[in-house]
Protein backbone atom coordinates (compact mmCIF):
# COMPACT_ATOMS: atom_id res chain seq x y z
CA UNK A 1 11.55 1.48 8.04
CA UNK A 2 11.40 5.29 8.25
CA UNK A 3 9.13 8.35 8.78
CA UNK A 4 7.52 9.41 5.70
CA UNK A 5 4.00 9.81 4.65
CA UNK A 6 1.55 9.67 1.93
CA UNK A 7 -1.20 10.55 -0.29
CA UNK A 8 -4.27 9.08 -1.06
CA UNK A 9 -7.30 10.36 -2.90
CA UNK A 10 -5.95 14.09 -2.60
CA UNK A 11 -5.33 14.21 1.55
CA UNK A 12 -2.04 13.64 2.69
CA UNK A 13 -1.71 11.05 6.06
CA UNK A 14 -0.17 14.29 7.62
CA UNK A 15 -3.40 15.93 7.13
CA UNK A 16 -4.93 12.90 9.59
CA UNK A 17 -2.30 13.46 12.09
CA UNK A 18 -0.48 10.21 11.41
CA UNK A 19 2.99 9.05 11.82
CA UNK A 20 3.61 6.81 9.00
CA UNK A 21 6.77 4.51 8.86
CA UNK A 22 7.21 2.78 5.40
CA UNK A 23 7.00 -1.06 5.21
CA UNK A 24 7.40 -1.62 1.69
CA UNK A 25 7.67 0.68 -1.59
CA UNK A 26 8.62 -1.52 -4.39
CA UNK A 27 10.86 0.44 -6.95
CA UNK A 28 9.89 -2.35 -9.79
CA UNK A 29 7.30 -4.35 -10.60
CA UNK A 30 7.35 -8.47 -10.22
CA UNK A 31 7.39 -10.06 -13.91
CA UNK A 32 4.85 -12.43 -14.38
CA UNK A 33 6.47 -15.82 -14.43
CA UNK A 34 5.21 -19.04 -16.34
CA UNK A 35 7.63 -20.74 -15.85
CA UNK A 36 7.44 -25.44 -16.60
CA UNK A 37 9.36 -27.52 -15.10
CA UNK A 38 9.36 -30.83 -17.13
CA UNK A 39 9.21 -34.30 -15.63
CA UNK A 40 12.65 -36.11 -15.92
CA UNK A 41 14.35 -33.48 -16.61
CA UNK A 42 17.03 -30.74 -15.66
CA UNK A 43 16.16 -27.43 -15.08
CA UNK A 44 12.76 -25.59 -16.53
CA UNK A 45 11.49 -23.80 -19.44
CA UNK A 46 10.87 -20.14 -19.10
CA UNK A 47 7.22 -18.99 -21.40
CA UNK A 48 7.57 -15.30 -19.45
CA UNK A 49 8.75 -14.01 -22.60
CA UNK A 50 7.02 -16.45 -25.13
CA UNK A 51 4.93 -13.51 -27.16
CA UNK A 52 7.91 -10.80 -27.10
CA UNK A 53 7.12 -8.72 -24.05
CA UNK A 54 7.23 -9.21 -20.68
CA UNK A 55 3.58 -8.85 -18.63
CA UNK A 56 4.49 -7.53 -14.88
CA UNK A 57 2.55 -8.15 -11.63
CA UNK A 58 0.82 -5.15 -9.59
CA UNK A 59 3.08 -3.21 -7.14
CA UNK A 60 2.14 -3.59 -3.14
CA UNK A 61 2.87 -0.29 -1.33
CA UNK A 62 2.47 -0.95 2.43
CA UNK A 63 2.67 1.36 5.07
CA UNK A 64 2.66 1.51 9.28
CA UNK A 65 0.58 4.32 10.66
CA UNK A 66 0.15 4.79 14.04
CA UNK A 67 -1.92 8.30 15.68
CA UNK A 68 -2.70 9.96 19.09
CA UNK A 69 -5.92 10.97 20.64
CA UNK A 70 -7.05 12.67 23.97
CA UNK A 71 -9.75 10.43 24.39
CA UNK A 72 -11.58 7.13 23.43
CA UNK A 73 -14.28 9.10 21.63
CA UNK A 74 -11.86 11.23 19.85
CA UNK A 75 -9.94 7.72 18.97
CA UNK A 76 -13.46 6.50 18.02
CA UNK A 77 -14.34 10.03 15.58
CA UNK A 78 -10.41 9.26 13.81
CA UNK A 79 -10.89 5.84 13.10
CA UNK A 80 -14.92 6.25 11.39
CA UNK A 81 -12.97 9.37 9.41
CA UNK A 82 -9.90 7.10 8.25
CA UNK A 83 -11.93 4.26 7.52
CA UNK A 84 -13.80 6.88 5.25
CA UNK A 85 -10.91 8.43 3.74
CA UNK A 86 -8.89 4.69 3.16
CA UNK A 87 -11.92 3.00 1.19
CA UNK A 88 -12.11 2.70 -2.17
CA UNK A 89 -10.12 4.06 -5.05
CA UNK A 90 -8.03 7.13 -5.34
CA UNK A 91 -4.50 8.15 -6.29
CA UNK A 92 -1.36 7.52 -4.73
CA UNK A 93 1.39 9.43 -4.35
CA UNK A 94 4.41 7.51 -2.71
CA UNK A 95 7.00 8.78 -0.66
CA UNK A 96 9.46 8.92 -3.78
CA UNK A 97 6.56 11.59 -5.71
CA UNK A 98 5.17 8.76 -7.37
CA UNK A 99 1.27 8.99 -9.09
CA UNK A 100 -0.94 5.95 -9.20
CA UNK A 101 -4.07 6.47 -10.75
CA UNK A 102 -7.03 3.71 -9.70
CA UNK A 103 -4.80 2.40 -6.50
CA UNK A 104 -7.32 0.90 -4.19
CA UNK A 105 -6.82 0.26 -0.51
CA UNK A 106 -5.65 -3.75 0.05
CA UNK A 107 -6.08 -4.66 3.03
CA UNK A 108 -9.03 -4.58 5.97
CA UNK A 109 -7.51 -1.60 8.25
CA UNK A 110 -8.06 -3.16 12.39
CA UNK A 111 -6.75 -0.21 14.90
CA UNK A 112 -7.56 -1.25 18.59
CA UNK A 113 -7.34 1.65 20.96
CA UNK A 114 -4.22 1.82 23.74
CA UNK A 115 -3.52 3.79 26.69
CA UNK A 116 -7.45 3.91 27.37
CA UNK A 117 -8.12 5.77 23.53
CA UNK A 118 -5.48 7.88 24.05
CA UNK A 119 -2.84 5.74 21.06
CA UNK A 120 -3.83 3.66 17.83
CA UNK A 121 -2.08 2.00 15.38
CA UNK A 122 -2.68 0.00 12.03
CA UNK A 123 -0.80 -1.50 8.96
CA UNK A 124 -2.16 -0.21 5.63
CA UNK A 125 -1.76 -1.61 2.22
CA UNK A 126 -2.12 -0.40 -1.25
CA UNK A 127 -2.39 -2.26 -4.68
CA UNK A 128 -1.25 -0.28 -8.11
CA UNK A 129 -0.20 -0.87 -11.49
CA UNK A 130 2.97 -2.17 -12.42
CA UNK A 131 4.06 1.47 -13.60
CA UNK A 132 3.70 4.92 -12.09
CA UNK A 133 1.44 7.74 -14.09
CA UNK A 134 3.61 9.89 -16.55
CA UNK A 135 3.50 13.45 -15.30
């Protein structure tokens, strides 16, 4: 993991004071497999490419953000503005300069305060399309 940071629906996580480490940016999409495995038999049969092309799965971006605060209520006012900012659809822009249109915000974002308010933290996930925007 390293420091980096990212974009989402036009505000950048630096703009939200957060120090983001990245979990995982996938450089390629997953192909979809259909793959049979045949009873009484070696090996399998491979239908991924059965009409000519290959279909891919959707690319997981995930990312570990954590944030300071002076105060509980301050903690409280960041986390009701980044649960505003992180819900929905928006584009992406990865740390590579990356553009997903339509990437939505995976998973359910939990941040528990620590040090009395005064630290947060919280794992954030986003789903795209197999393939980046052209620019």
């Amino acid at each position: 993991m390293y420091e980096t940071y990212f974009s989402f629906k036009g505000s950048t996580s630096a703009s939200f004071g957060l120090s983001v480490q990245t979990v995982s940016e996938p450089i390629t999409a997953a192909v979809k497999q259909k793959i049979h495995v045949p009873e009484f038999r070696d090996g399998s049969i491979d239908f991924s490419d059965l009409t000519g092309t290959l279909k891919y799965e959707d690319k997981v971006f995930e990312y570990k953000c954590s944030f300071k605060c002076a105060d509980l209520t301050e903690f409280k006012q960041k986390v009701r503005s980044l649960g505003e900012w992180l819900t929905g659809k928006g584009t992406l822009i990865t740390t590579f300069g990356e553009t997903y249109s339509n990437a939505r915000c995976y998973s359910g974002i939990t941040a528990a305060p620590q040090l009395y308010g005064q630290y947060g933290e919280f794992n954030v996930s986003f789903v795209t399309k197999p393939f980046a925007d052209e620019v």
